[in-house]
Protein backbone atom coordinates (compact mmCIF):
# COMPACT_ATOMS: atom_id res chain seq x y z
CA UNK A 1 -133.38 -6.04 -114.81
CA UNK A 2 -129.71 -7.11 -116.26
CA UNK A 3 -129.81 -10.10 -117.99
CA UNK A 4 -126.66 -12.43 -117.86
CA UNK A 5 -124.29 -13.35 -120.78
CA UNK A 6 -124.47 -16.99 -118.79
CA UNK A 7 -127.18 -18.80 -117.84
CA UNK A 8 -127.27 -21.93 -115.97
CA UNK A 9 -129.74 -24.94 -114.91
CA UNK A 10 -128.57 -27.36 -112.12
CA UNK A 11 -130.41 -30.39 -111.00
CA UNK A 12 -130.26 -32.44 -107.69
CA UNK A 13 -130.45 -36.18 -107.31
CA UNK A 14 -133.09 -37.81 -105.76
CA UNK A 15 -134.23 -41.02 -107.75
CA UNK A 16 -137.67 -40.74 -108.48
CA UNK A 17 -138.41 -37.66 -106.90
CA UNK A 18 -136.76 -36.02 -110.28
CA UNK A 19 -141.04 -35.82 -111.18
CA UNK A 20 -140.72 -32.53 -109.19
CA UNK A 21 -137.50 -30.70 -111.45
CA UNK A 22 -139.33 -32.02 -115.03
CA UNK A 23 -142.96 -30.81 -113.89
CA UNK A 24 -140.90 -27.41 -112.53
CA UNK A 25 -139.01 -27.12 -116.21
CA UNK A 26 -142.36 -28.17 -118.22
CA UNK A 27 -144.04 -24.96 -116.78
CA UNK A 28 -141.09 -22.45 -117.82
CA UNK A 29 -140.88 -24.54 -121.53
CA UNK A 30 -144.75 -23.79 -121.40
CA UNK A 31 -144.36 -20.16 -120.29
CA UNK A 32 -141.38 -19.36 -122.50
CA UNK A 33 -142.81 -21.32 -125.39
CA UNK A 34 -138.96 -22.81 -126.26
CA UNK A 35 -137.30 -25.90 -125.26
CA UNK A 36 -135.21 -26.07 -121.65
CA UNK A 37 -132.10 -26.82 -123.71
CA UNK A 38 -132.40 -23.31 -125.40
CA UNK A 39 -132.88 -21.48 -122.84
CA UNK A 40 -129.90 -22.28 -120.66
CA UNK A 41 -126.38 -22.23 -121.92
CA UNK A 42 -125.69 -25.33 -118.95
CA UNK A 43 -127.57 -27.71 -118.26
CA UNK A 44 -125.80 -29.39 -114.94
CA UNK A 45 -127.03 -32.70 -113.00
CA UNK A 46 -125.88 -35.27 -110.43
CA UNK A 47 -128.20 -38.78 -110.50
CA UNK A 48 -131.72 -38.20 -111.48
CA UNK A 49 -130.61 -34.66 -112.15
CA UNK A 50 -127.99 -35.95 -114.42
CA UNK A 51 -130.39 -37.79 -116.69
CA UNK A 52 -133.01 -35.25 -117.18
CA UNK A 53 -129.73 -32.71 -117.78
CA UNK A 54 -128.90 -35.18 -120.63
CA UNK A 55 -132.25 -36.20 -121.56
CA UNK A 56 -133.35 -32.45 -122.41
CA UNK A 57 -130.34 -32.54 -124.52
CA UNK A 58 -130.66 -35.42 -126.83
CA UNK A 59 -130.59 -34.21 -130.38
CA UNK A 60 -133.82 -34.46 -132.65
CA UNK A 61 -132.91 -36.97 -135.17
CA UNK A 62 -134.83 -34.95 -138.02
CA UNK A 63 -134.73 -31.24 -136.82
CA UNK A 64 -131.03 -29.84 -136.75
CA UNK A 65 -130.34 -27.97 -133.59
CA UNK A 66 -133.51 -29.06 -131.73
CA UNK A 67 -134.00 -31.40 -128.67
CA UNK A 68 -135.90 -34.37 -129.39
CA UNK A 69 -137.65 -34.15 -125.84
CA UNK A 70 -139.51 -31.41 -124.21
CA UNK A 71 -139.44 -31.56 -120.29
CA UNK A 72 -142.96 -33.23 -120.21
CA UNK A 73 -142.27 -35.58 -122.43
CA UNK A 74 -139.29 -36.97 -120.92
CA UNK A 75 -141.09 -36.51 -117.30
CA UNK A 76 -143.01 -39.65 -118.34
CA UNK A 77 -139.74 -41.70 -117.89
CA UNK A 78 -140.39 -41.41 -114.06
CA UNK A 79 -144.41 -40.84 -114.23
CA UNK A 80 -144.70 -43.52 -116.87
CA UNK A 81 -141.74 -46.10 -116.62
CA UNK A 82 -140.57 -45.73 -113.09
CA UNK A 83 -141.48 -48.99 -112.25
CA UNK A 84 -139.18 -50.07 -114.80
CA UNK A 85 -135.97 -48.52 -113.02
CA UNK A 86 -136.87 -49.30 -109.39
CA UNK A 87 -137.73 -52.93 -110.14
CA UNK A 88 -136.51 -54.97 -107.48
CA UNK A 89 -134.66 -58.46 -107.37
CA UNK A 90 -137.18 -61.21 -107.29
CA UNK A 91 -137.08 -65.04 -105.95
CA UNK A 92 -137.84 -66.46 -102.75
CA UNK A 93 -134.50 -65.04 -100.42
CA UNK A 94 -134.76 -61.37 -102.04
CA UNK A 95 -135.33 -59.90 -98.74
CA UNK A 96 -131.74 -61.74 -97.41
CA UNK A 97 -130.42 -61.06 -100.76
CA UNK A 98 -130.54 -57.05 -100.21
CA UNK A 99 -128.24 -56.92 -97.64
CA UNK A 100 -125.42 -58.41 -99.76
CA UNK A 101 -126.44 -57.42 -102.91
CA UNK A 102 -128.02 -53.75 -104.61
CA UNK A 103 -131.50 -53.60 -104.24
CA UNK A 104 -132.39 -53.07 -107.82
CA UNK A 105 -131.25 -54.75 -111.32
CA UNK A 106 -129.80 -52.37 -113.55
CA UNK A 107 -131.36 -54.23 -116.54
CA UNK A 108 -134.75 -52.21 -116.29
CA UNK A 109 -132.96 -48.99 -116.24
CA UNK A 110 -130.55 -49.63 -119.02
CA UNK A 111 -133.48 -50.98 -121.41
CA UNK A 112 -134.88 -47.69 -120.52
CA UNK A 113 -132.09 -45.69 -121.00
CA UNK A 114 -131.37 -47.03 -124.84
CA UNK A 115 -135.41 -46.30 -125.40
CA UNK A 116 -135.08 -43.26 -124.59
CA UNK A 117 -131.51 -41.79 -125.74
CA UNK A 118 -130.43 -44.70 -128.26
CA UNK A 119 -126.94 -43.97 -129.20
CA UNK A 120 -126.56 -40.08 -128.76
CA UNK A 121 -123.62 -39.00 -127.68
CA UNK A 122 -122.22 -36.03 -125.56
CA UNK A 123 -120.08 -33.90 -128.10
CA UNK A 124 -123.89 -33.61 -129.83
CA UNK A 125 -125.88 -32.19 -126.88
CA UNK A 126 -128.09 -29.07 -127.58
CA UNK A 127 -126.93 -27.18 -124.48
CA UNK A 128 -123.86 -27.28 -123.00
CA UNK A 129 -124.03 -30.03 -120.04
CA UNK A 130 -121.97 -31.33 -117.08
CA UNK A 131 -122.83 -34.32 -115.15
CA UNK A 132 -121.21 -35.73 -112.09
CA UNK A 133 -120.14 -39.34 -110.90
CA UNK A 134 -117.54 -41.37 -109.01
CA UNK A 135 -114.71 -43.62 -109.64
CA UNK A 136 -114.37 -45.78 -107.34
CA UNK A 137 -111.20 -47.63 -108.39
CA UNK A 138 -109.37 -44.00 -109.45
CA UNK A 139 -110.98 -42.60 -106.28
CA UNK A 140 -111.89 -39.40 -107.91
CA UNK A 141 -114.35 -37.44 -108.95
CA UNK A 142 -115.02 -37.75 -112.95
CA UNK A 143 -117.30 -35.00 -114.34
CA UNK A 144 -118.93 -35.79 -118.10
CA UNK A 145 -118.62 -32.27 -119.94
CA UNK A 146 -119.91 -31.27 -123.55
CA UNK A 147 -117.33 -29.07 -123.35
CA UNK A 148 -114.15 -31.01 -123.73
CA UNK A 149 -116.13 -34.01 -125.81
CA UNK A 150 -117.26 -31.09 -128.45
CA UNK A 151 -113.32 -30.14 -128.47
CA UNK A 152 -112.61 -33.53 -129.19
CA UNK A 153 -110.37 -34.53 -126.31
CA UNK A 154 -109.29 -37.64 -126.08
CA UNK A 155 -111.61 -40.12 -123.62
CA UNK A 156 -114.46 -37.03 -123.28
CA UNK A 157 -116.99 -38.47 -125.30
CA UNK A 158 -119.77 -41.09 -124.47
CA UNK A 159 -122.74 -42.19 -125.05
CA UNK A 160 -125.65 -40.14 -123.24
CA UNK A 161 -127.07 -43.24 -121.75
CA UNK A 162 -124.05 -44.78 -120.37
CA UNK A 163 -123.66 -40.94 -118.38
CA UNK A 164 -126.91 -41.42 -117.20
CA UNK A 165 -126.29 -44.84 -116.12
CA UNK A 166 -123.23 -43.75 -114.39
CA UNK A 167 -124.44 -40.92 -112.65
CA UNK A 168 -127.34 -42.87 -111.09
CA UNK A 169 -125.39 -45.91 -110.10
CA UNK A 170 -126.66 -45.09 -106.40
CA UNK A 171 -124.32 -47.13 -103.97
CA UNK A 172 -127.23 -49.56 -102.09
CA UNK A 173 -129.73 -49.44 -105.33
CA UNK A 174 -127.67 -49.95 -108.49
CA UNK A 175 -124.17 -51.71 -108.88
CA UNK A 176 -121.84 -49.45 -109.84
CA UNK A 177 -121.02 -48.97 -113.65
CA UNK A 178 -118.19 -50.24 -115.68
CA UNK A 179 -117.34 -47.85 -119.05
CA UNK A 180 -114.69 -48.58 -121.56
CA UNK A 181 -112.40 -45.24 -121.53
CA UNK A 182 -109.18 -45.23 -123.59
CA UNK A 183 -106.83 -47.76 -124.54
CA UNK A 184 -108.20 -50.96 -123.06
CA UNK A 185 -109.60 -49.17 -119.69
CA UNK A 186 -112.35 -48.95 -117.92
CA UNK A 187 -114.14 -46.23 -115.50
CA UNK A 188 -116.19 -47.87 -112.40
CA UNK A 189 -118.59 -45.20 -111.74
CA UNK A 190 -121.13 -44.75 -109.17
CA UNK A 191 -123.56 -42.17 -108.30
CA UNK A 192 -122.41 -38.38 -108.08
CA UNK A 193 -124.54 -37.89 -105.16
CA UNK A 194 -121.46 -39.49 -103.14
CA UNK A 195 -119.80 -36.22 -103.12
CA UNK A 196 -121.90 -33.83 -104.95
CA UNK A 197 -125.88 -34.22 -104.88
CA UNK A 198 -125.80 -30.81 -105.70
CA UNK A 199 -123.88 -29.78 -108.57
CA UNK A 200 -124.38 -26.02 -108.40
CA UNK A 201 -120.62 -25.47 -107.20
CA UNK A 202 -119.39 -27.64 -109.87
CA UNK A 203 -121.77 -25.93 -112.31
CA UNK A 204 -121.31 -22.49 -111.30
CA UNK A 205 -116.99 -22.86 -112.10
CA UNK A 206 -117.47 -24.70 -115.39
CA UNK A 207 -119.68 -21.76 -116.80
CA UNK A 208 -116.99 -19.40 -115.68
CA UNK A 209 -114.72 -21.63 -118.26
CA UNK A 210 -117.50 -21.17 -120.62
CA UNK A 211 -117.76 -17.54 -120.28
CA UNK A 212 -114.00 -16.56 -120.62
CA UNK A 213 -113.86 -19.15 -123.25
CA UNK A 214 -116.75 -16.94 -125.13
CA UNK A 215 -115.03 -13.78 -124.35
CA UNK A 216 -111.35 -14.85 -124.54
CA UNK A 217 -110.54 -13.21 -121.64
CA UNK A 218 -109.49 -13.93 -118.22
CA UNK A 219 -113.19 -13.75 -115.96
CA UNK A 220 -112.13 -11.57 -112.96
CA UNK A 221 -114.31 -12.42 -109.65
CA UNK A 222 -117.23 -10.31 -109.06
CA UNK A 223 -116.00 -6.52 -107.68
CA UNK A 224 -118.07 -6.24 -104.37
CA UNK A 225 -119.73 -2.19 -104.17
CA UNK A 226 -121.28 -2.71 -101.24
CA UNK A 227 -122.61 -4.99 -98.36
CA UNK A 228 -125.98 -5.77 -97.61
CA UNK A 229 -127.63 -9.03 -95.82
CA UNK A 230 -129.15 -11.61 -97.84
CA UNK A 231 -133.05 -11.74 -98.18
CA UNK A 232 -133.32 -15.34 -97.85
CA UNK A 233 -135.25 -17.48 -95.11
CA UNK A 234 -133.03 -18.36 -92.47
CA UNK A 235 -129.94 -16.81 -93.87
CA UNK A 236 -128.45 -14.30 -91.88
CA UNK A 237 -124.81 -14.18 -93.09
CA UNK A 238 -123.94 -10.93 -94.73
CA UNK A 239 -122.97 -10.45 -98.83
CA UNK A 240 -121.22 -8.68 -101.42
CA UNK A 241 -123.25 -7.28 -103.55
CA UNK A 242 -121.89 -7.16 -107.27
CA UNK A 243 -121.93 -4.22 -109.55
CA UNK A 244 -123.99 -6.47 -112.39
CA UNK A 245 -124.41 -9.48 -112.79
CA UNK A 246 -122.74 -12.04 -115.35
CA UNK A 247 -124.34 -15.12 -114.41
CA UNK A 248 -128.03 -16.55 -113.58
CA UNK A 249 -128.48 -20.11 -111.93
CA UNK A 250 -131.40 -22.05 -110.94
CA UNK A 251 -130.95 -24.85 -108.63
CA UNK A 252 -133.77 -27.08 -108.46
CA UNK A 253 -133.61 -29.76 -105.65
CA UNK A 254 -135.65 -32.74 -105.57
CA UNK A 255 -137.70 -32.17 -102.72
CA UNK A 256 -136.74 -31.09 -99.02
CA UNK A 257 -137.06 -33.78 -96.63
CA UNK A 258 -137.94 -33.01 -93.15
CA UNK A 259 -138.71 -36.48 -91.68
CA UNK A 260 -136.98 -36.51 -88.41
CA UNK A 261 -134.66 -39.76 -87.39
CA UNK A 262 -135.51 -39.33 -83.78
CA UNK A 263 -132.28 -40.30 -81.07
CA UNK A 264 -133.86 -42.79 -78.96
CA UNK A 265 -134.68 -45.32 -82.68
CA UNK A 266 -130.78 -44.10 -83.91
CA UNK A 267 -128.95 -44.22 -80.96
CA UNK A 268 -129.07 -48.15 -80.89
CA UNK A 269 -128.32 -48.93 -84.37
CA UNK A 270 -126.23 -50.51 -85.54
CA UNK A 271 -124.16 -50.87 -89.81
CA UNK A 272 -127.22 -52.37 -91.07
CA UNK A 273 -129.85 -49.85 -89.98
CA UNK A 274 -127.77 -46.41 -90.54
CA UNK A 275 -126.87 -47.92 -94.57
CA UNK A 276 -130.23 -46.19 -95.82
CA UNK A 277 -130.82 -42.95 -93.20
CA UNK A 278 -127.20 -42.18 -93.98
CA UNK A 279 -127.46 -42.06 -97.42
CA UNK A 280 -130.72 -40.01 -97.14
CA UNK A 281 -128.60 -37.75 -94.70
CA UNK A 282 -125.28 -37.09 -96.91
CA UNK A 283 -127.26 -36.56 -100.29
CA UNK A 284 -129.55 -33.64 -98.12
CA UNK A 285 -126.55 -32.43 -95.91
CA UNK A 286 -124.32 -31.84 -98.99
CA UNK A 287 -127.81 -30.39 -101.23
CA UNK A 288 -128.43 -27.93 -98.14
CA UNK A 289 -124.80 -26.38 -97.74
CA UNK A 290 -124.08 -26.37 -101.63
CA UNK A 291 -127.32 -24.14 -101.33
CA UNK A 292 -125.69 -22.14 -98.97
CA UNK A 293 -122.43 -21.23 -100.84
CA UNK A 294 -123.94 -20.42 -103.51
CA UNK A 295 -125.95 -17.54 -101.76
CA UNK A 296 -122.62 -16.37 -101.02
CA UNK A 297 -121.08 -16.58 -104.32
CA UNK A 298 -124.05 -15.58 -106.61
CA UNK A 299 -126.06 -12.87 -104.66
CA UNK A 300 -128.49 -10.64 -106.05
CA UNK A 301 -126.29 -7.59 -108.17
CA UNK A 302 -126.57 -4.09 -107.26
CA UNK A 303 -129.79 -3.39 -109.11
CA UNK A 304 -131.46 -6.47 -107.32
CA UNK A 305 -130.97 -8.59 -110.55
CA UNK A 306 -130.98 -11.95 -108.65
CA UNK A 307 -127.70 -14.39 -109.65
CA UNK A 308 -129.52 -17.40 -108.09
CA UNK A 309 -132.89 -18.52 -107.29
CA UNK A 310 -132.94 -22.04 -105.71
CA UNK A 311 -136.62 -23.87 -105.96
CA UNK A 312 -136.60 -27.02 -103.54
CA UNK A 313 -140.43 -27.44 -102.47
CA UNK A 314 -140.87 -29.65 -98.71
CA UNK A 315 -141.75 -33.03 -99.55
CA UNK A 316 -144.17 -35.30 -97.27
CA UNK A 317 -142.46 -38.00 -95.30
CA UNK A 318 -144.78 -40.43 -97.29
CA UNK A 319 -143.01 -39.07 -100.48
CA UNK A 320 -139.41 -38.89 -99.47
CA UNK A 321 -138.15 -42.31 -100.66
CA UNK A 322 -136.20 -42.06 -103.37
CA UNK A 323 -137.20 -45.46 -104.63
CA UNK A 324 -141.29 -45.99 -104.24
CA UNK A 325 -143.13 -45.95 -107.49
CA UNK A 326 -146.45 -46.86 -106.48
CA UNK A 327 -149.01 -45.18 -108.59
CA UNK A 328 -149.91 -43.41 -104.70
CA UNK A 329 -146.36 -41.64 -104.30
CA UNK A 330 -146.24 -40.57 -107.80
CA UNK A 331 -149.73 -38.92 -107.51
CA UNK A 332 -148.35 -37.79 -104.47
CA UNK A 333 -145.33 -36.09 -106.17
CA UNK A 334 -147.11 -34.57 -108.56
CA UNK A 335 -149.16 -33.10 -106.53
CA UNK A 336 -146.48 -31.36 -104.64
CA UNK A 337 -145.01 -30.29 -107.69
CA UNK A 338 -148.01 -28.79 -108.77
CA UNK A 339 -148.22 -26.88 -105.29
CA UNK A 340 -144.79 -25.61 -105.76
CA UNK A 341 -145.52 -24.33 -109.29
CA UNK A 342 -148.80 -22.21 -107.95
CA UNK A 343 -146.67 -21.10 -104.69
CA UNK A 344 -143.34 -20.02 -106.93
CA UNK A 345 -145.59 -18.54 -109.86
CA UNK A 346 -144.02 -14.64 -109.36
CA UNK A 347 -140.09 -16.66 -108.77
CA UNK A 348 -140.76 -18.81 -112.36
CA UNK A 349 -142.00 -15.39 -114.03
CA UNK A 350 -138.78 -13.93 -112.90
CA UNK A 351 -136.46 -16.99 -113.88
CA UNK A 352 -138.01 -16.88 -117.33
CA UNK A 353 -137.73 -12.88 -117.46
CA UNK A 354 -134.31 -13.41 -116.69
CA UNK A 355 -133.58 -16.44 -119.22
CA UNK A 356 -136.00 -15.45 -121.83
């Protein structure tokens, strides 16, 4: 098996469904016996992706070069303090008040947040790391990257709490987040899921940067040999297979979601009733064909060495929203993690071959 000079670790969002990528990353810390943030060379993240990205990448503030977190330790943020994130507005008219207003205060979260990462900041991370979000004044994507805040470019660096409140800043559930950036301006950021719920595109070109960046040299596009068809479920397009392989990904989603929204409920409905399936729609619709390119781009190499090795476990209708943390749907997500873990247990000894 050829082991890549790259190796990369992309998370979906999915609010507080991001049990299932921590529990999925605590069993490859516990089989590896090293920390997530040493094992990949990117750690990349959109929402709830985007904080455990940065969370397994807060510096130790006594052990030089070590994260201060292990992926079951920060999994208690969601199994432990959900409740504080997904708290929602109280007082007598907080059912009206929804429709007008986010669902959520963002005080819970960012009292959270500064627990957790106090004032680290990006150009210290342990890894390198990209994390997505949205301006919505700009109207552009903004990506955080290590990269550029390490280089000390001008505007790059922030704090690792205000990129995770940015990146979750789900349009509907949080109110968007206002960061200082330069001379006297300001970022209004929402939720990277908007455009990019999965980052592994995003991920996969910023590690090519990386890589020509470590080699100083132009990174040519894989030469294809050969074409085969791609051993995946339900993928029948063919691939070019590469000689050997430069790069390893794993893309872990946050749960697939096959609750139906049947036509005879959806064809009646009107602003108000699509807001929440069409959010729930876009984040898996974009997750599901990111998956797809990348099957494309990163296939297995000539000797079989795979490139990319998605892990995105189906998730019970009781368990798909984003929001509930009720003591019963984080049982329930733990459980389904832990059923993933058994089912994948020959895929995780090959990730952690590969990125061992």
């Amino acid at each position: 098996m050829n082991k890549p000079k790259i190796k990369i670790l992309t998370m979906d969002g999915g609010g507080i469904r991001g049990i299932l990528p921590c529990a999925i990353l605590a069993e490859i810390e516990r089989r590896l016996n090293k920390p997530i943030a040493h094992a990949f060379d990117l750690c990349s993240g959109t929402s709830t992706g985007g904080i455990i990205a940065c969370g397994l990448n807060i510096p130790h503030p006594e052990k030089k070069g070590e994260p201060k977190f292990s992926a079951s330790e920060f999994g208690q943020l969601y199994e432990k303090d959900g409740a504080k994130i997904f708290k929602k507005r109280g007082g007598f008219f907080s059912g009206l008040t929804s429709l007008f207003e986010e669902s959520f205060g963002h005080s819970g979260l960012e009292e959270l947040l500064q627990f957790y990462f106090g004032d680290s900041q990006l150009k210290e991370t342990i890894s390198e790391v990209l994390v997505t979000s949205y301006d919505i004044e700009q109207r552009k994507p903004f990506y955080f990257l290590s990269r550029l805040a390490k280089q000390g470019s001008d505007g790059e660096n922030f704090r690792l709490r205000d990129i995770a409140r940015s990146t979750s800043a789900a349009p509907t559930y949080f109110e968007p987040n206002q960061l200082p950036w330069l001379a006297e301006r300001y970022l209004a950021l929402v939720d990277g899921g908007v455009f990019a719920n999965n980052p592994s595109m995003l991920a996969y070109t910023e590690a090519m940067e990386l890589l020509r960046q470590k080699d100083m040299a132009p990174v040519a596009p894989p030469v294809a040999i050969e074409t085969g068809h791609g051993e995946f479920e339900s993928f029948t397009g063919e691939v070019s297979v590469v000689e050997q392989s430069e790069y390893f990904m794993l893309s872990l989603g946050t749960g697939r979601v096959t609750r139906p929204y049947p036509y005879n409920k959806a064809k009646s409905w009107g602003q108000a009733q699509w807001i929440r399936p069409i959010i729930d729609i876009l984040m898996q619709g974009v997750s599901e064909s990111v998956d797809y390119q990348m099957r494309y781009v990163l296939p297995p190499d000539a000797s079989g060495t795979p490139q990319y090795i998605r892990i995105n476990p189906e998730i019970p209708a009781e368990n798909a929203e984003m929001s509930d943390v009720s003591d019963k749907n984080i049982s329930g997500l733990q459980e389904v993690a832990a059923k993933a873990i058994k089912e994948q247990d020959q895929v995780l000894d090959q990730v952690c071959e590969l990125i061992s």
